[in-house]
Structures are given as C-alpha cells and as structure tokens.
PDB file of N, CA and C in Angstrom:
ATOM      1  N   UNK A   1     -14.674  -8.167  -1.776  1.00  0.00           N
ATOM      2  CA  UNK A   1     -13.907  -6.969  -2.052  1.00  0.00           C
ATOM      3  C   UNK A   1     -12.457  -7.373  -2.345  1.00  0.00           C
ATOM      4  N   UNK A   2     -11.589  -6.722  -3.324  1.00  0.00           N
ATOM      5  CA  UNK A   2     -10.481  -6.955  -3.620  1.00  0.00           C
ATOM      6  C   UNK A   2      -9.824  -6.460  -2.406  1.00  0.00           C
ATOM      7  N   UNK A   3      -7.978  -7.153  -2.836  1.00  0.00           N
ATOM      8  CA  UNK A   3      -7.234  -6.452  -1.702  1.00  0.00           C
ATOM      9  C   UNK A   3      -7.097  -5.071  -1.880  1.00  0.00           C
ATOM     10  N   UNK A   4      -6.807  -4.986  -3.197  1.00  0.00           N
ATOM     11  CA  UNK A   4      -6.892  -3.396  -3.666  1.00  0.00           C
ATOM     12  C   UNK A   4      -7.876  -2.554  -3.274  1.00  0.00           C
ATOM     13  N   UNK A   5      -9.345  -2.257  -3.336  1.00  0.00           N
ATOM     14  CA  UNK A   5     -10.379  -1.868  -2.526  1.00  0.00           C
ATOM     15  C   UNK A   5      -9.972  -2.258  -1.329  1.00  0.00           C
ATOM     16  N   UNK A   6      -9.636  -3.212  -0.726  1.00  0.00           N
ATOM     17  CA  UNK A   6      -9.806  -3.112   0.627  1.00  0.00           C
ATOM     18  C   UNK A   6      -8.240  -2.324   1.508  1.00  0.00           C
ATOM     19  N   UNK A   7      -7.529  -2.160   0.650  1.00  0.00           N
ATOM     20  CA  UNK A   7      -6.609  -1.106   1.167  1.00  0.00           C
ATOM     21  C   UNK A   7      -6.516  -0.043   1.174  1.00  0.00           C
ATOM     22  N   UNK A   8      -7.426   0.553  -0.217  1.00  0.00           N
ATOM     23  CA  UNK A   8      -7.421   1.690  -0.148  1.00  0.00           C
ATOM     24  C   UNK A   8      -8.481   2.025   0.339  1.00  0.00           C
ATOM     25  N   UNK A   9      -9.782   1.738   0.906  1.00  0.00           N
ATOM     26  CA  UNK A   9     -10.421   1.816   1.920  1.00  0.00           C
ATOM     27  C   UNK A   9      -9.757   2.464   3.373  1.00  0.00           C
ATOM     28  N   UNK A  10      -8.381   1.199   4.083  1.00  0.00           N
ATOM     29  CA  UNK A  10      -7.922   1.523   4.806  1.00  0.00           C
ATOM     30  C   UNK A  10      -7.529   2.777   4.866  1.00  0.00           C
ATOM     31  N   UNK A  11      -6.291   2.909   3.915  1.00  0.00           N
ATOM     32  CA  UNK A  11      -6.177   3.997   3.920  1.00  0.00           C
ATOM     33  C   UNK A  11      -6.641   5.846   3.721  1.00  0.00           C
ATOM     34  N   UNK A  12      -7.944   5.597   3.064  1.00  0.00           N
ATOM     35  CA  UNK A  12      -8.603   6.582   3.087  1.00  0.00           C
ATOM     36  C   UNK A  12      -8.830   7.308   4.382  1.00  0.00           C
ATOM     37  N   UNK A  13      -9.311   6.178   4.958  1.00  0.00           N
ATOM     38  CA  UNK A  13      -9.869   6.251   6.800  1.00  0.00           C
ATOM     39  C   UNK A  13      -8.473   7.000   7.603  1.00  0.00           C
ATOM     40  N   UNK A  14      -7.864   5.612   7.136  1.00  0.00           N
ATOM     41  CA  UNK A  14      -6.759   5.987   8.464  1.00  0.00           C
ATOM     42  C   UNK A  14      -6.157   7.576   8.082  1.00  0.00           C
ATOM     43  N   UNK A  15      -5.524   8.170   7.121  1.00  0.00           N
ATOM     44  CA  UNK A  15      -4.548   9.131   6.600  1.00  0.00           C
ATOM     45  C   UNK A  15      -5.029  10.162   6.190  1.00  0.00           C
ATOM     46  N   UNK A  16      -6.741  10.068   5.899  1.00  0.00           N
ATOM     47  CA  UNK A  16      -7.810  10.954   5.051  1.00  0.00           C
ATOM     48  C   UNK A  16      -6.444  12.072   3.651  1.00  0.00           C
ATOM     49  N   UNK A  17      -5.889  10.921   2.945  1.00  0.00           N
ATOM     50  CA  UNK A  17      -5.070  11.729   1.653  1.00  0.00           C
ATOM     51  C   UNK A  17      -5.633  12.483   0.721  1.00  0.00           C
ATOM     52  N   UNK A  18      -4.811  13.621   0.343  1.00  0.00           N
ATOM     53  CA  UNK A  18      -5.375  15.023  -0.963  1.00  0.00           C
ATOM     54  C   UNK A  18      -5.399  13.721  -2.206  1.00  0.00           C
ATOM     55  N   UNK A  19      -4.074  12.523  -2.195  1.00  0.00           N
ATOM     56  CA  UNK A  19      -4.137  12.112  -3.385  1.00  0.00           C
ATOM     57  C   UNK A  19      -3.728  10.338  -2.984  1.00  0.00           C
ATOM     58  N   UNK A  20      -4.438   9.570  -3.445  1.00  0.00           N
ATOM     59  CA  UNK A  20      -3.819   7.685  -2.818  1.00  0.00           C
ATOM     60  C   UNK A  20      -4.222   7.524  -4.715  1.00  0.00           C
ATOM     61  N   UNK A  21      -3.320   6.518  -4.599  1.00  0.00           N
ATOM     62  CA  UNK A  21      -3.344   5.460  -5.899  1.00  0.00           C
ATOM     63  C   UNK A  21      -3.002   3.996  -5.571  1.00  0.00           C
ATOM     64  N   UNK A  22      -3.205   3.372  -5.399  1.00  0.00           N
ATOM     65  CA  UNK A  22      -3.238   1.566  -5.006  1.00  0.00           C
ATOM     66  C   UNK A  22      -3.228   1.079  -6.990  1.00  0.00           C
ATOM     67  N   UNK A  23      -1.816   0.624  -6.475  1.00  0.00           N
ATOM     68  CA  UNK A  23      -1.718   0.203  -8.113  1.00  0.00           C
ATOM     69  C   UNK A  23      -1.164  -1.596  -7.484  1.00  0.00           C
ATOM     70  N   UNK A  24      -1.968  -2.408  -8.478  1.00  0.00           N
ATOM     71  CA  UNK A  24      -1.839  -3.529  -8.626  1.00  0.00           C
ATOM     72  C   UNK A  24      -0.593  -3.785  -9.632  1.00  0.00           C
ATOM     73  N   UNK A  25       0.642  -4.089  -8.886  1.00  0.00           N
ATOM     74  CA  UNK A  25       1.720  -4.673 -10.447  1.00  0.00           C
ATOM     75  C   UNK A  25       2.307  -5.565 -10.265  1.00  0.00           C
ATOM     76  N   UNK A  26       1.288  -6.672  -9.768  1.00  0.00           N
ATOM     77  CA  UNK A  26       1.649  -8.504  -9.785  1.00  0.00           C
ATOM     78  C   UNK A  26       2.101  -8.787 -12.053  1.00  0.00           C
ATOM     79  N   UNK A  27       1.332  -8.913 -12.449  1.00  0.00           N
ATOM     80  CA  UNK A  27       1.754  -8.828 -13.598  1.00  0.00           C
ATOM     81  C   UNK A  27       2.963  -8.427 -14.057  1.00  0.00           C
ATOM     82  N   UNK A  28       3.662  -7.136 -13.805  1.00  0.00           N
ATOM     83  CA  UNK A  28       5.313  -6.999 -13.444  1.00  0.00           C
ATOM     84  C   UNK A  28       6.224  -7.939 -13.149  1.00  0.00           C
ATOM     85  N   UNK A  29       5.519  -9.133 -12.527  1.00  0.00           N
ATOM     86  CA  UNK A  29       6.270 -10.051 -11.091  1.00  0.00           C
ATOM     87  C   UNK A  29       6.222 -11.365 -11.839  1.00  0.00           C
ATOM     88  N   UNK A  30       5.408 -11.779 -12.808  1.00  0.00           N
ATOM     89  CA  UNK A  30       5.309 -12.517 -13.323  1.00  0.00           C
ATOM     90  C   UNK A  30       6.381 -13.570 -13.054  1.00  0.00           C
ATOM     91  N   UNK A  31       5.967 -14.897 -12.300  1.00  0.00           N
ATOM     92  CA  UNK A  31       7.442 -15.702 -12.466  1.00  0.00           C
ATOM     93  C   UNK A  31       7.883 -15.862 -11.331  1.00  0.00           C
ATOM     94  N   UNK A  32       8.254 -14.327 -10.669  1.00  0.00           N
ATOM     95  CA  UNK A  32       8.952 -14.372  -9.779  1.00  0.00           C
ATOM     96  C   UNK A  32       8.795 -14.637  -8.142  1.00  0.00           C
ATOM     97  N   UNK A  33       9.515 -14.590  -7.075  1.00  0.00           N
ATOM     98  CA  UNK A  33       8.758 -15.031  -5.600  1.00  0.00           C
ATOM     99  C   UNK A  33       7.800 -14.500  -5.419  1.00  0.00           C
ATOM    100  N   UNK A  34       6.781 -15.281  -4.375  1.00  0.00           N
ATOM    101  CA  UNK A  34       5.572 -14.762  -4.114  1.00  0.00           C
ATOM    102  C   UNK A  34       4.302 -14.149  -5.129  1.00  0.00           C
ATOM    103  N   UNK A  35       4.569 -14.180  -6.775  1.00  0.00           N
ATOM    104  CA  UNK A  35       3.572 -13.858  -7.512  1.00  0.00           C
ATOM    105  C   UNK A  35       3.104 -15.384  -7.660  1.00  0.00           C
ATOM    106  N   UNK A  36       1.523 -15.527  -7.640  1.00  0.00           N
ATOM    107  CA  UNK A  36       0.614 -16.143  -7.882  1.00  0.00           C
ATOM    108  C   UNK A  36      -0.691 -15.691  -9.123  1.00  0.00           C
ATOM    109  N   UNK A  37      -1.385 -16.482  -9.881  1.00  0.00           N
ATOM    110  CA  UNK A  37      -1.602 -16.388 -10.735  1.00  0.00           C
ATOM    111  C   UNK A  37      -3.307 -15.377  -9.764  1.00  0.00           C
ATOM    112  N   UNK A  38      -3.783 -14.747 -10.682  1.00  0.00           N
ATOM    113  CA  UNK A  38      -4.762 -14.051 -10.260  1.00  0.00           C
ATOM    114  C   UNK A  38      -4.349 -12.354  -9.583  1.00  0.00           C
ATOM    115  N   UNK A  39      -3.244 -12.686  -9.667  1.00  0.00           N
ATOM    116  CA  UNK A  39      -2.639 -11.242  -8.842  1.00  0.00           C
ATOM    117  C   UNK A  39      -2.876 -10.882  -7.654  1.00  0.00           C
ATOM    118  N   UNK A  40      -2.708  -9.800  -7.110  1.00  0.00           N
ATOM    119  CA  UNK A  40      -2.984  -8.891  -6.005  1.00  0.00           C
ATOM    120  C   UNK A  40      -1.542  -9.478  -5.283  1.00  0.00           C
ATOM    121  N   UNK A  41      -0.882  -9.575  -5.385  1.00  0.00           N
ATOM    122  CA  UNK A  41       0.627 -10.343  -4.925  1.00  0.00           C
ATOM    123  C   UNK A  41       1.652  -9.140  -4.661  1.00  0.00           C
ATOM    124  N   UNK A  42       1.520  -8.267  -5.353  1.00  0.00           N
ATOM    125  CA  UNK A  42       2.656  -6.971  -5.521  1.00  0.00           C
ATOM    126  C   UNK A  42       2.115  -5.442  -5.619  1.00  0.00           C
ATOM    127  N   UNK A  43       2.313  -4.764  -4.741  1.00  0.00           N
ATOM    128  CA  UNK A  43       1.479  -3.543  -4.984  1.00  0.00           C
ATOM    129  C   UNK A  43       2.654  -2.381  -4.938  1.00  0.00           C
ATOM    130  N   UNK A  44       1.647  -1.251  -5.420  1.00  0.00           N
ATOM    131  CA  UNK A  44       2.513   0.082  -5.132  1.00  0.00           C
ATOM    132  C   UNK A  44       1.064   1.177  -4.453  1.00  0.00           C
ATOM    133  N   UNK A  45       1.658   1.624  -3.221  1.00  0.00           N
ATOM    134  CA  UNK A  45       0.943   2.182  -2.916  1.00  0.00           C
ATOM    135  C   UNK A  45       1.599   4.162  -3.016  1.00  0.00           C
ATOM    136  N   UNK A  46       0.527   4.886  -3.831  1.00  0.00           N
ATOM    137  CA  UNK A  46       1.493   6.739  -4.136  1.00  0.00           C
ATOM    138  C   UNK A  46       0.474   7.269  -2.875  1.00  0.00           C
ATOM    139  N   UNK A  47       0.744   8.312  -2.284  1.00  0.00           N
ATOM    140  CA  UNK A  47      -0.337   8.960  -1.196  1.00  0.00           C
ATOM    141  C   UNK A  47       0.399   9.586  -0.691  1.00  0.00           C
ATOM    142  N   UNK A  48      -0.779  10.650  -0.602  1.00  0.00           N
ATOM    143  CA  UNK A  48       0.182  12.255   0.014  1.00  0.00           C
ATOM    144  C   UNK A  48      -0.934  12.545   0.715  1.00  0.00           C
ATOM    145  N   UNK A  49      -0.507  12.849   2.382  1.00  0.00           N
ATOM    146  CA  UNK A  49      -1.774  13.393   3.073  1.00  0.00           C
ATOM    147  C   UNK A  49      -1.107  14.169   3.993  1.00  0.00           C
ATOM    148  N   UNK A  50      -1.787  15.187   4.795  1.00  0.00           N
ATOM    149  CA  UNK A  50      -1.098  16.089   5.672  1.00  0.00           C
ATOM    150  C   UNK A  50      -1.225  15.291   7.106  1.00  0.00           C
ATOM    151  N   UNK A  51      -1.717  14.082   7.130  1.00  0.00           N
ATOM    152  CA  UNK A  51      -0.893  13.362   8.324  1.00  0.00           C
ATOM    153  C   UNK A  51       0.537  13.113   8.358  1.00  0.00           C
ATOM    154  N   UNK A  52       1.081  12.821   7.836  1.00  0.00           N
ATOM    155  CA  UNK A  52       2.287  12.827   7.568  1.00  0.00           C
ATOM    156  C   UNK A  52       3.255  14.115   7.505  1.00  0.00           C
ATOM    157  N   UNK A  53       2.537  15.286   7.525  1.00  0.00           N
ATOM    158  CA  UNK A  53       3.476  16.111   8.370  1.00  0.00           C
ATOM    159  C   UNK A  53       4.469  16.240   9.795  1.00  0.00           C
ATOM    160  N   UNK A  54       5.745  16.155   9.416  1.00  0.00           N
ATOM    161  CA  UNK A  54       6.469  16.067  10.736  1.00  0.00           C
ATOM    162  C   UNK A  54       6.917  15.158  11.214  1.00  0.00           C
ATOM    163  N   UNK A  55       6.945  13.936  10.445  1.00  0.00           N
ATOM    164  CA  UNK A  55       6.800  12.354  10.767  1.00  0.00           C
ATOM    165  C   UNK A  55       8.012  11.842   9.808  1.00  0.00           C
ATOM    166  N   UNK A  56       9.031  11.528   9.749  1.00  0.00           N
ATOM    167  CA  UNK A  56      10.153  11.018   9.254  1.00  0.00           C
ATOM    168  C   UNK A  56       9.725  10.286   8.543  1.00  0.00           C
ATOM    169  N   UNK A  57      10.334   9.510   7.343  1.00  0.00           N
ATOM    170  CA  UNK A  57      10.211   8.603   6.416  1.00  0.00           C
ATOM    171  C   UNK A  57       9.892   6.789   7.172  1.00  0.00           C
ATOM    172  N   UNK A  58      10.598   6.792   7.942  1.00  0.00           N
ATOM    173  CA  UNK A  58      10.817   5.736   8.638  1.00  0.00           C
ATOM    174  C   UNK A  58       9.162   5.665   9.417  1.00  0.00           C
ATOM    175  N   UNK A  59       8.958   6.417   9.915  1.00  0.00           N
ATOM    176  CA  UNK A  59       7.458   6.867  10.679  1.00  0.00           C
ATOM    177  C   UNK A  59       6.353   6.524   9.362  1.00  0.00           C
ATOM    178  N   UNK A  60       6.317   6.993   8.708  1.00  0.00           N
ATOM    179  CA  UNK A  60       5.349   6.761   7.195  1.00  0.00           C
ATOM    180  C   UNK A  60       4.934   5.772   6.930  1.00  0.00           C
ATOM    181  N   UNK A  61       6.355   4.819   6.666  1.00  0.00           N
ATOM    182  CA  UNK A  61       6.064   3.702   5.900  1.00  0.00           C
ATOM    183  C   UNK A  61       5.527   2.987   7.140  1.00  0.00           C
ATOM    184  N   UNK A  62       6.247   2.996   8.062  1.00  0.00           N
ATOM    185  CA  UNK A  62       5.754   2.324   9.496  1.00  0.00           C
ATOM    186  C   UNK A  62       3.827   1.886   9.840  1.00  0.00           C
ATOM    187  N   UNK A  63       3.347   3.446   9.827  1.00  0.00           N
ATOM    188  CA  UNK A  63       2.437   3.654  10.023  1.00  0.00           C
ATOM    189  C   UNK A  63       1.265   3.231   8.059  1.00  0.00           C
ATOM    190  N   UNK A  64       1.665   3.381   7.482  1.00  0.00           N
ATOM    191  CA  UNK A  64       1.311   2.915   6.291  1.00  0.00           C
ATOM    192  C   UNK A  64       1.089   1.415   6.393  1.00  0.00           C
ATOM    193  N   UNK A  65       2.435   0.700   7.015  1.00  0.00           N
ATOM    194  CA  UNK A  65       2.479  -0.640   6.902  1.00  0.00           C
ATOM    195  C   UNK A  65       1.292  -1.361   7.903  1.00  0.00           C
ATOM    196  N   UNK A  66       1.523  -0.495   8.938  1.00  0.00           N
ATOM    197  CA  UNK A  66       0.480  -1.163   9.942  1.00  0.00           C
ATOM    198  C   UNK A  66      -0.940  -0.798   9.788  1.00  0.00           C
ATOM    199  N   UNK A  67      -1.140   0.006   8.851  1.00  0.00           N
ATOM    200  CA  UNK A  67      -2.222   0.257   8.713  1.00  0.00           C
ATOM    201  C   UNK A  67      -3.178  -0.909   7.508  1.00  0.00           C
ATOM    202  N   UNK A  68      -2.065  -1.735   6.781  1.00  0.00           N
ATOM    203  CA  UNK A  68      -2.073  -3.284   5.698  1.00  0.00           C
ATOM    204  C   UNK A  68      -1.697  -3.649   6.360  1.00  0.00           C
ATOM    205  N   UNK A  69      -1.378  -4.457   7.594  1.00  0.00           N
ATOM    206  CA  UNK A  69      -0.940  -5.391   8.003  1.00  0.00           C
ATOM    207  C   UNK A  69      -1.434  -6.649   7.689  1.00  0.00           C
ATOM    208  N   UNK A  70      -2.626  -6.483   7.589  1.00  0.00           N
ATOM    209  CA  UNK A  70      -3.866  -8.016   7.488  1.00  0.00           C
ATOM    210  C   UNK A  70      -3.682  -8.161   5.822  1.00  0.00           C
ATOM    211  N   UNK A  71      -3.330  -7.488   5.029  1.00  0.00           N
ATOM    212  CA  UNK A  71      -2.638  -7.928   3.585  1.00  0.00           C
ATOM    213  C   UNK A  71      -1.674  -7.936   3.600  1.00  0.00           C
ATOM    214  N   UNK A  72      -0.864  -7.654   4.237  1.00  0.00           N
ATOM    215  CA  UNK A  72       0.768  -8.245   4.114  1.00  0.00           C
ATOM    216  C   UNK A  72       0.883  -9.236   4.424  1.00  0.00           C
ATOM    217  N   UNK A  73       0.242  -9.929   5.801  1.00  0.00           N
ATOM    218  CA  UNK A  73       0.349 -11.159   6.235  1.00  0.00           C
ATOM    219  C   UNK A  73      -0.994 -12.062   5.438  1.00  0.00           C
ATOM    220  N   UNK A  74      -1.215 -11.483   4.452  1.00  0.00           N
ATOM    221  CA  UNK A  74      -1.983 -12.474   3.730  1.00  0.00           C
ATOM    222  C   UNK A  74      -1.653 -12.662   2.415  1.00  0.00           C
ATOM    223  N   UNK A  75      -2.418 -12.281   1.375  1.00  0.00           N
ATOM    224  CA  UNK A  75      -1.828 -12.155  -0.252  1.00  0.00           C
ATOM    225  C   UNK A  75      -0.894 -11.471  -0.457  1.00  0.00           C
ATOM    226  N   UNK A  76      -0.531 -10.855  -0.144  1.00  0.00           N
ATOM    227  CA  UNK A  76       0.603  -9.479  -0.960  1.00  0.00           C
ATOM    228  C   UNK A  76       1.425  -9.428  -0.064  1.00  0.00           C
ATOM    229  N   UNK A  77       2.482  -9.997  -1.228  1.00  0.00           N
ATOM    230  CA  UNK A  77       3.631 -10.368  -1.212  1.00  0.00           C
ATOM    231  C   UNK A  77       4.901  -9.401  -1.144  1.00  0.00           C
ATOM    232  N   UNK A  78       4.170  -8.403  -1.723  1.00  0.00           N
ATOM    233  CA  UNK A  78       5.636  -7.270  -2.226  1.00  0.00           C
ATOM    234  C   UNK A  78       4.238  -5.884  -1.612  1.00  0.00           C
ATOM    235  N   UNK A  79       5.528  -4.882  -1.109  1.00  0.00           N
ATOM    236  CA  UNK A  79       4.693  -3.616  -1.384  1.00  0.00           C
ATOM    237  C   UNK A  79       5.369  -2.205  -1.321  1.00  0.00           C
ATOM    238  N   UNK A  80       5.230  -1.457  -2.545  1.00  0.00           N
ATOM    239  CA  UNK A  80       6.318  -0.461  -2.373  1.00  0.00           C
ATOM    240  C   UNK A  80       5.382   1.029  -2.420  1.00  0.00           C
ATOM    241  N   UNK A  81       6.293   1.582  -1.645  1.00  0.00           N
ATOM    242  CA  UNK A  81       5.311   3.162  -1.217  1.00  0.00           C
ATOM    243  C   UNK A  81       6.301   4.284  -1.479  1.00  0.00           C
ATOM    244  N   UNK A  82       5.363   5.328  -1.979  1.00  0.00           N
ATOM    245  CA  UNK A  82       5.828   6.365  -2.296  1.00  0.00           C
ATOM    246  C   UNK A  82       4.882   7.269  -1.629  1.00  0.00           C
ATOM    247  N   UNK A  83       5.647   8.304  -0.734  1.00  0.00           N
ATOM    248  CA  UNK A  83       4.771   8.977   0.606  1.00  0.00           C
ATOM    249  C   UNK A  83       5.163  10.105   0.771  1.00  0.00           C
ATOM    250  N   UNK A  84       4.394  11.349   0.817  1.00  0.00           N
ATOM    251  CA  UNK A  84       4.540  12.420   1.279  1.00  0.00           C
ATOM    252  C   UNK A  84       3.657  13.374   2.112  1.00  0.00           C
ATOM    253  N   UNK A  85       3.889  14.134   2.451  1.00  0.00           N
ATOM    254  CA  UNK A  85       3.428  14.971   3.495  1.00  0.00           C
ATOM    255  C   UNK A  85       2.390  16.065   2.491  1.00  0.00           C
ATOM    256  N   UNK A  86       1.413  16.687   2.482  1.00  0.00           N
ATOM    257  CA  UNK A  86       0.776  18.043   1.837  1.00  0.00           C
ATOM    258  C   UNK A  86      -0.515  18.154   2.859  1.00  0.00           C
TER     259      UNK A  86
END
C-alpha cells in the first residue's frame, strides 16, 4: 500500500471527514531537501470533518499529525494541511 492510501486510510478512521484529499506533490520538490526519486516525500493533506469542531488550529494539526506519525518519521518529508471544522 502506498503512503498515500495508507494515510488516508488513517485518516478516514480517525476524523470520519464530509471531504479528505491526500495529494502527493513530491514532484513540486524536485531537487530540493528530503525529495527522493519515486516520491511520496511531500504531501498536502485538505479535510474537513466535524471532529474538529471546537478544537483550535493548533489542536488540528496536532491531532492530524499524530494521527501520520509513522509517515512522518518515515518517507515524508514535508507535510502541509489545510483543516476545517463542518
């Protein structure tokens, strides 16, 4: 299973979101730290779930992050989130 499948797996479970997108944009990175050839190095993760009601920004990414932890501390290198509450 990719890292991509296997995160958004996670996150399905953990956050149950109206909307997740797991976008792969190692290719973007080309060159730069931490991109390796084959990708999965740089992600963007979009997701809006009503867990995240009531929960500060800081709380989100927190709980987002720990929910990839086992890909952060492995392939993927970069990861940027865009998070909201619905």
């Amino acid at each position: 299973m990719s890292v991509k499948e296997t995160m958004t797996r996670k996150l399905e479970a953990a956050f149950a979101p109206v909307s997740l997108t797991v976008l792969d944009e190692s290719d973007q990175h080309r060159g730069h730290g931490g991109w390796r050839e084959g990708g999965e190095t740089h992600f963007r993760i979009q997701i809006a779930s009503p867990a995240f009601k009531g929960k500060s920004r800081v709380d989100i990414h927190r709980a987002i992050n720990a929910c990839v932890a086992d890909e952060l501390q492995g392939s993927v290198h970069a990861l940027a989130i865009e998070a909201k509450a619905e």
